[in-house]
Protein backbone atom coordinates (compact mmCIF):
# COMPACT_ATOMS: atom_id res chain seq x y z
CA UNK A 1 65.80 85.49 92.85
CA UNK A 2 65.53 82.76 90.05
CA UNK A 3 64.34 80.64 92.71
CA UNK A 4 61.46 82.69 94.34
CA UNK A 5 60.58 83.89 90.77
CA UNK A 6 60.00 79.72 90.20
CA UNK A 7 58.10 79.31 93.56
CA UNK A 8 56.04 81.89 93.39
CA UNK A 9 55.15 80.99 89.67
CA UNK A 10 53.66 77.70 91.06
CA UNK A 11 50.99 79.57 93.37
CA UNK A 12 47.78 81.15 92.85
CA UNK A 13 48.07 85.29 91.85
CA UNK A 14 48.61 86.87 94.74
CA UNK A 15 49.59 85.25 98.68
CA UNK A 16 49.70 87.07 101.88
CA UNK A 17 52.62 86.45 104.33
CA UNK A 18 51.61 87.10 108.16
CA UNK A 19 53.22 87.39 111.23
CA UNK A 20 52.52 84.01 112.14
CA UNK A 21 50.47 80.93 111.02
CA UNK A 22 47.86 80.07 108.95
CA UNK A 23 44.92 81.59 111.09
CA UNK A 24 46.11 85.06 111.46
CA UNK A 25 43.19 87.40 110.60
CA UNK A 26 45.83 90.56 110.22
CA UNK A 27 48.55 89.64 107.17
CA UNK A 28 51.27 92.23 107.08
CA UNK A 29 52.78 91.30 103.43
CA UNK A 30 50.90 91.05 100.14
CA UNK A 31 52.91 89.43 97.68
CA UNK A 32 52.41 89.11 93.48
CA UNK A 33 53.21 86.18 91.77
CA UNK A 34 52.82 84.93 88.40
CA UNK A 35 50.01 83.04 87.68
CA UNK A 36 51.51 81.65 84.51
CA UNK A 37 49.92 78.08 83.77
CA UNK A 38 47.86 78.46 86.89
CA UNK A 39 43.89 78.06 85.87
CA UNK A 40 42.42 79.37 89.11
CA UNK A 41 38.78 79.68 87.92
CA UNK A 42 39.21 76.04 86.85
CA UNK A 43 40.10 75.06 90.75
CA UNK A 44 37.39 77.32 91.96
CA UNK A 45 39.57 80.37 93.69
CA UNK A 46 39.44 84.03 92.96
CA UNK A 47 41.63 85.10 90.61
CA UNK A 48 42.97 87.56 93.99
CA UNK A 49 42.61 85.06 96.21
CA UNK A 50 44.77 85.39 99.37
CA UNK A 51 46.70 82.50 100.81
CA UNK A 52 47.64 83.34 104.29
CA UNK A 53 51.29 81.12 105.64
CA UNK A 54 53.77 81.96 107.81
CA UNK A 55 57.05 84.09 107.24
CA UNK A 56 59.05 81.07 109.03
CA UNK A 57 57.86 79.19 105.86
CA UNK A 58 59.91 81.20 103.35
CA UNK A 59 62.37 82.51 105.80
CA UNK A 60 64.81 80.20 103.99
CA UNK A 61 63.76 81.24 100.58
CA UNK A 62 63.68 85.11 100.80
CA UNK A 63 66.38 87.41 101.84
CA UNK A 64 66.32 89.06 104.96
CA UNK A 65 66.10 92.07 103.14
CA UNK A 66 62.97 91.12 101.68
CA UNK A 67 61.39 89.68 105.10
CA UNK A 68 61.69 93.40 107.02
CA UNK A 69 58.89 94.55 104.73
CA UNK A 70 56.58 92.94 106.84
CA UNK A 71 58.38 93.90 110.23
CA UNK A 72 58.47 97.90 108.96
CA UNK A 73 55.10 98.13 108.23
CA UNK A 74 52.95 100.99 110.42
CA UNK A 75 50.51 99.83 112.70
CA UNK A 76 47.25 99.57 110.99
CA UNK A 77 48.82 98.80 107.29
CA UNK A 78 49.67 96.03 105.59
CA UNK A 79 52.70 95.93 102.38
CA UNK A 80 51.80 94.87 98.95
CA UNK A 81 55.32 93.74 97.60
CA UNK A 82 55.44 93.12 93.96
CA UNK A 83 58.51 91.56 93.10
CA UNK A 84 57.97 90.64 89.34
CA UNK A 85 56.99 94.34 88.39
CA UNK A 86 59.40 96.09 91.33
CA UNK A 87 57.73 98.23 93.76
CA UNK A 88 56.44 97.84 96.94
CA UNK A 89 53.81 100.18 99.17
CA UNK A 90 51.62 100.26 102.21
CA UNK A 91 48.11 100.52 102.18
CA UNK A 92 45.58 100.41 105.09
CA UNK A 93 44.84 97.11 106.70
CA UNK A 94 41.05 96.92 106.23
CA UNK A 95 40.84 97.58 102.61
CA UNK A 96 40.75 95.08 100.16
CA UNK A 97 42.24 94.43 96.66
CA UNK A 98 39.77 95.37 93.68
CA UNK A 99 40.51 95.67 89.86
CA UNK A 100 41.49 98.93 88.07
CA UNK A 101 41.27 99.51 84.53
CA UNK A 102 44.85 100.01 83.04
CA UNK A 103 46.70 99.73 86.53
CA UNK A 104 48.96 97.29 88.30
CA UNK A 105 47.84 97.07 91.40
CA UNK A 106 44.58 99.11 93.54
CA UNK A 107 42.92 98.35 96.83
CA UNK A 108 40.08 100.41 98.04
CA UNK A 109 38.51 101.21 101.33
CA UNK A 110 35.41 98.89 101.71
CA UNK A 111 32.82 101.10 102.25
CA UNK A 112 33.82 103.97 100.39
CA UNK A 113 35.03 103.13 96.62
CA UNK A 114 36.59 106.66 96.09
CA UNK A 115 38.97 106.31 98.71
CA UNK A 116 41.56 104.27 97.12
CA UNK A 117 45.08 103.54 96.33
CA UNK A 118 46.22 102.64 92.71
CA UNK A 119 49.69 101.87 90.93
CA UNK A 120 50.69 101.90 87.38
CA UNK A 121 53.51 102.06 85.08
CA UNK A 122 54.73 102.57 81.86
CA UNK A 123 58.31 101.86 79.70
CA UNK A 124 60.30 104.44 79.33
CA UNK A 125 63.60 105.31 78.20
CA UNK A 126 64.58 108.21 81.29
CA UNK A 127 66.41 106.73 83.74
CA UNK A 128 65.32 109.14 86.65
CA UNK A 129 62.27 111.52 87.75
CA UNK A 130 64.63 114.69 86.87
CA UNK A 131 65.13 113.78 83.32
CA UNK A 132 61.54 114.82 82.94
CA UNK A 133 62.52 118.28 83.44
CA UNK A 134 62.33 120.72 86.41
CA UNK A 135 59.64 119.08 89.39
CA UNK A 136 57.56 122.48 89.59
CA UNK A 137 56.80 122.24 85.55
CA UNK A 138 56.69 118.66 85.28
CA UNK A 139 54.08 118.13 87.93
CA UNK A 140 51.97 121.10 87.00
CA UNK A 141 52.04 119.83 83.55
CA UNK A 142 51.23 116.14 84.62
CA UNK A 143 47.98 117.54 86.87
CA UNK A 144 46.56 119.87 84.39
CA UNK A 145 47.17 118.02 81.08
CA UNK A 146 46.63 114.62 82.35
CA UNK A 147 44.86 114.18 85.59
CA UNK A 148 42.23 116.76 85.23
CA UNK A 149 39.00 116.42 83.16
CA UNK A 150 38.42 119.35 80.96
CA UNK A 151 35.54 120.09 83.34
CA UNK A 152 37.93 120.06 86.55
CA UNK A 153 40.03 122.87 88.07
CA UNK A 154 43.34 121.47 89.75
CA UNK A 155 44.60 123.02 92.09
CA UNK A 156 48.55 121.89 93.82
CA UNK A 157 48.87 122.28 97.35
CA UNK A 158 52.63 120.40 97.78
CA UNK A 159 55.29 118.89 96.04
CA UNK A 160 57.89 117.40 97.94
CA UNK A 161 61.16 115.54 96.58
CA UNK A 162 62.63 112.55 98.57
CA UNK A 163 65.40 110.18 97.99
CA UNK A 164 66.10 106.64 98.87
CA UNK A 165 68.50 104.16 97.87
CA UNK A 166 70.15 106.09 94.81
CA UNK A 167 66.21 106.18 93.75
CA UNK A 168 64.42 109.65 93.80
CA UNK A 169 60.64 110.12 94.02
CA UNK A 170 57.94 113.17 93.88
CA UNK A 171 54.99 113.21 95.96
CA UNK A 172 52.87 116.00 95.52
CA UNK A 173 48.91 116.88 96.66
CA UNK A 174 46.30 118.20 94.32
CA UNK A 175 42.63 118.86 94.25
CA UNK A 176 40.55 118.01 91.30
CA UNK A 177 37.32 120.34 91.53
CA UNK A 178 33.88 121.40 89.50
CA UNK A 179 31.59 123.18 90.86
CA UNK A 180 29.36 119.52 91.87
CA UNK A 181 31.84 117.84 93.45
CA UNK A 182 36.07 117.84 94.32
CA UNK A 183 38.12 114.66 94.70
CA UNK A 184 42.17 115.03 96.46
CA UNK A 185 44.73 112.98 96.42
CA UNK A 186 48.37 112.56 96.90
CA UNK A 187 50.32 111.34 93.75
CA UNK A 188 54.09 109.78 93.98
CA UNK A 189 56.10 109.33 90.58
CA UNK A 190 59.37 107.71 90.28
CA UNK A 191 61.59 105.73 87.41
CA UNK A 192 63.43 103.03 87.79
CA UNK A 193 63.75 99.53 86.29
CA UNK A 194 63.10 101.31 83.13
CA UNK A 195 59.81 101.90 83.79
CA UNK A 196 58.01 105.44 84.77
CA UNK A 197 55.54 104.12 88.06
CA UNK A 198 52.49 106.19 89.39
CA UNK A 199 51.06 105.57 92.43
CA UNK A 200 47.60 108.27 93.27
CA UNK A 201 45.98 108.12 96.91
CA UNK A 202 42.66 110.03 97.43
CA UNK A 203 39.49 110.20 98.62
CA UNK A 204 36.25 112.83 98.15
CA UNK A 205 37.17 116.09 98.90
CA UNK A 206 34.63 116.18 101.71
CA UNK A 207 36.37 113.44 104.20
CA UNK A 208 40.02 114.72 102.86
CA UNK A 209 40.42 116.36 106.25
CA UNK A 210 39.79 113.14 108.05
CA UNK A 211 41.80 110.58 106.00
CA UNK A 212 44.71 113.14 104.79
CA UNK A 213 47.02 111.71 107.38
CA UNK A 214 46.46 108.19 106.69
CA UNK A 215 46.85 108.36 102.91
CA UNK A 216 50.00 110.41 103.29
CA UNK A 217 51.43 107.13 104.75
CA UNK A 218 50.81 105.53 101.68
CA UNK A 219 52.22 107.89 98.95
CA UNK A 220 55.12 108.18 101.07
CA UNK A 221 55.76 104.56 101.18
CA UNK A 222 55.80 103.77 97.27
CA UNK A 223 59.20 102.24 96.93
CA UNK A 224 60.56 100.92 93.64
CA UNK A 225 62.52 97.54 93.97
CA UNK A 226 65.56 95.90 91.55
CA UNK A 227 64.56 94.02 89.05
């Protein structure tokens, strides 16, 4: 891992591995690097500018392990792996990357900005989702004290628990509502790596019914990787 950390230092921010060469239009893998002593204004790039090269390229430098990320992914999706911060997730293949204030990662459909996906963390001490306490009183807690405005009325529809390599996770679906306008979303917590991630999914209450399926794919895909 020392070696891919030291690689991937050397490139610009983020790369995208696809399926095959350099002039694929559909990259299945999203990869974060470091950008440490990498000026990319200076060279004239984006600081998310996308580099698109071919898995054979790194086939001898990442485990195979690390490669099936881009051969699981759902038809339609691509995989943004982060492998400095530890979590990977799908998101849908035509949006793009954008920034979000005091978050990790976010991409965004293109044409409508409130239908987005967008991860963060934060340290913490626990060293798994049910040291927060019981899921029913954690995650009504979590919507109503920190999600929703004081103008907002949440409402919880699900909360489901799943586990996955000793690693357990909480995806739930709420509704954030005034009387103007209503915004849902599916949220997925987690802990691991000593760190407490968030990953929300959601889109204007008014095209929920079209896009629910599709977003579900993502919250259910937020996986937290070894660091």
């Amino acid at each position: 891992m020392a070696a891919v950390h030291s690689l991937l230092a050397s490139l610009p921010n983020q790369f995208a591995v696809a399926g095959s060469g350099v002039n694929s239009r559909s990259p299945v893998l999203t990869i974060k690097a470091s950008s440490k002593g990498v000026s990319l204004a200076e060279n004239g790039y984006s600081r998310r500018r996308q580099i698109l090269v071919g898995v054979g390229a790194f086939a001898s430098i990442f485990s195979q392990e690390k490669i099936a990320f881009a051969e699981e992914v759902p038809k339609n999706y691509e995989a943004f792996v982060d492998f400095i911060d530890g979590y990977t997730y799908y998101y849908p293949s035509d949006w793009r990357d954008f920034d979000f204030m005091g978050h990790d990662s976010a991409f965004k459909d293109r044409f409508a900005a409130l239908q987005h996906v967008r991860v963060s963390f934060i340290p913490t001490e626990k060293r798994d989702v049910h040291d927060l306490g019981p899921m029913e009183e954690v995650i009504f807690n979590l919507v109503k004290n920190v999600y929703a405005a004081p103008n907002q009325t949440p409402t919880i529809y699900e909360m489901r628990e799943r586990s996955l390599d000793g690693k357990n996770y909480w995806t739930f679906e709420y509704e954030l509502a005034t009387s103007f306008f209503g915004r849902t979303a599916f949220a997925t917590i987690a802990i691991g790596n000593g760190r407490y991630y968030t990953l929300v999914v959601g889109a204007n209450e008014r095209r929920w019914s079209r896009v629910r399926n599709q977003l579900k794919v993502v919250a259910d895909s937020f996986k937290i990787l070894d660091i």
